[in-house]
Protein backbone atom coordinates (compact mmCIF):
# COMPACT_ATOMS: atom_id res chain seq x y z
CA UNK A 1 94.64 135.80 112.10
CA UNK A 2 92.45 134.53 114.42
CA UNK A 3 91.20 131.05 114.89
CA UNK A 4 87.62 130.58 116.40
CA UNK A 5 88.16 127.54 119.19
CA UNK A 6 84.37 127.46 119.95
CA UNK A 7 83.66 123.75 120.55
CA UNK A 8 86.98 122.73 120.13
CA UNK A 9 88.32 123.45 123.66
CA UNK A 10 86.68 125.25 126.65
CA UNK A 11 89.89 126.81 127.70
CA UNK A 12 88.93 129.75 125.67
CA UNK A 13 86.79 131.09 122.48
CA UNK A 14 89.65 132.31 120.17
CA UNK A 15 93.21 133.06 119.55
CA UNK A 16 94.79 135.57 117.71
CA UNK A 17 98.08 134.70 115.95
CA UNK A 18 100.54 137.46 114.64
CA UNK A 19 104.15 138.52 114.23
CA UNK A 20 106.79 140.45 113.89
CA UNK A 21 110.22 140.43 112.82
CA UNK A 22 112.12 141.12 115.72
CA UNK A 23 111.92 141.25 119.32
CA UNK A 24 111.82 144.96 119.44
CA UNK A 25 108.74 144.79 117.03
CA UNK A 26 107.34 141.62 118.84
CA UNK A 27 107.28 143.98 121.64
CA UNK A 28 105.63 147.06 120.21
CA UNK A 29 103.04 145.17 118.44
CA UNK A 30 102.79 143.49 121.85
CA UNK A 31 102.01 146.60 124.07
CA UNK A 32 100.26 148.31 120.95
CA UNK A 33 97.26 145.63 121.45
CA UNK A 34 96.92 145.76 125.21
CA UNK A 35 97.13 149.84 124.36
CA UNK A 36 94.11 149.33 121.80
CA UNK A 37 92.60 147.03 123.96
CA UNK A 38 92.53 148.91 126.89
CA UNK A 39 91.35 151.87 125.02
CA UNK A 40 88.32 150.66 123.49
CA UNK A 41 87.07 147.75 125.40
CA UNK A 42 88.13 149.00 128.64
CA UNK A 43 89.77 145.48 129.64
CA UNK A 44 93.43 144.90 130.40
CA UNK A 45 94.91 140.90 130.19
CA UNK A 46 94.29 138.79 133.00
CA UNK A 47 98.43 137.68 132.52
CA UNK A 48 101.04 138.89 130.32
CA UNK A 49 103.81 136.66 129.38
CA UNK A 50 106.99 136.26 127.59
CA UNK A 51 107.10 140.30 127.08
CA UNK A 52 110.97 140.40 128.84
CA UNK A 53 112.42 138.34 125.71
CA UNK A 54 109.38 139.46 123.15
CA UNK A 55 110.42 136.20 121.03
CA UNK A 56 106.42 134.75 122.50
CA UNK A 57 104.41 137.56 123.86
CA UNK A 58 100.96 135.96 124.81
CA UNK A 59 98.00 137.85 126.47
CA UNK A 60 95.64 136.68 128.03
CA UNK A 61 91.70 138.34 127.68
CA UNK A 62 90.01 135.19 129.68
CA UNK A 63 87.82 134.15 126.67
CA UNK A 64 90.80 135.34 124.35
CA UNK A 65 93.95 134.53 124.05
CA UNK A 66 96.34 136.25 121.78
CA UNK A 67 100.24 134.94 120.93
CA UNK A 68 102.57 137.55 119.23
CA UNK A 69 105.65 136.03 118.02
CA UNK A 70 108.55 136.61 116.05
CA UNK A 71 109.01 134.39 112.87
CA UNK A 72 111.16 131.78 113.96
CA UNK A 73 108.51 131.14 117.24
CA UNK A 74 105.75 131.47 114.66
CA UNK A 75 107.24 128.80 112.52
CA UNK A 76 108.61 126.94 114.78
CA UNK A 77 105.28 126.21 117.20
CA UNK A 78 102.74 126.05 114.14
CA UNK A 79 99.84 127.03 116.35
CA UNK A 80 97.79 127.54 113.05
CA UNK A 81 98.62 123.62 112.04
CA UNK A 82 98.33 122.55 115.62
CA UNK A 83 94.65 123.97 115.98
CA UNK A 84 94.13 123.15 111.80
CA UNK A 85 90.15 122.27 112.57
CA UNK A 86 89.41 125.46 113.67
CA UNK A 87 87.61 128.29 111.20
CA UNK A 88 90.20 131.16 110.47
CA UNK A 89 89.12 134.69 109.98
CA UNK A 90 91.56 137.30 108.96
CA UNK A 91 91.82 140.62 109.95
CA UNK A 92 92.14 143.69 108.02
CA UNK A 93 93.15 146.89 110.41
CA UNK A 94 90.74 149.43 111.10
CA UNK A 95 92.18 152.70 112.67
């Protein structure tokens, strides 16, 4: 999911939200992105963090910031609720 924060703070533009269901998954879908990323943009995050314990991965693209979590983190933070106002726009993958 990713919430478009245009106007509503000018920290950043957007932030991604996803999860997984462990921290071994947290991690892979973690280093999958900055993979992707990195392969067709050509940029790599400005700062990486939370990656050793994969239970909050969050990378940060500058103008993008995007949190991986696992479940309980997911739940638990409510980053969707905390930024409610903001216009959602899901995802479907493209390979």
């Amino acid at each position: 999911m990713e919430l478009d924060l245009r106007g509503l703070t000018d920290a950043f533009d957007a932030m991604v939200l996803t999860s997984g269901r462990s921290d071994r998954q947290v991690r892979a879908i973690a280093e999958e992105l900055e993979a992707r990323v990195r392969r067709r943009v050509g940029v790599a995050p400005a700062h990486v963090e939370g990656l050793e314990s994969a239970e909050w991965v969050a990378l940060d693209y500058g103008e993008v910031i995007v949190h991986v979590f696992d479940e309980a983190a997911r739940e638990y933070y409510d980053l969707e609720h905390l930024w409610r106002s903001a216009p959602v726009r899901r995802h479907v993958e493209r390979r």
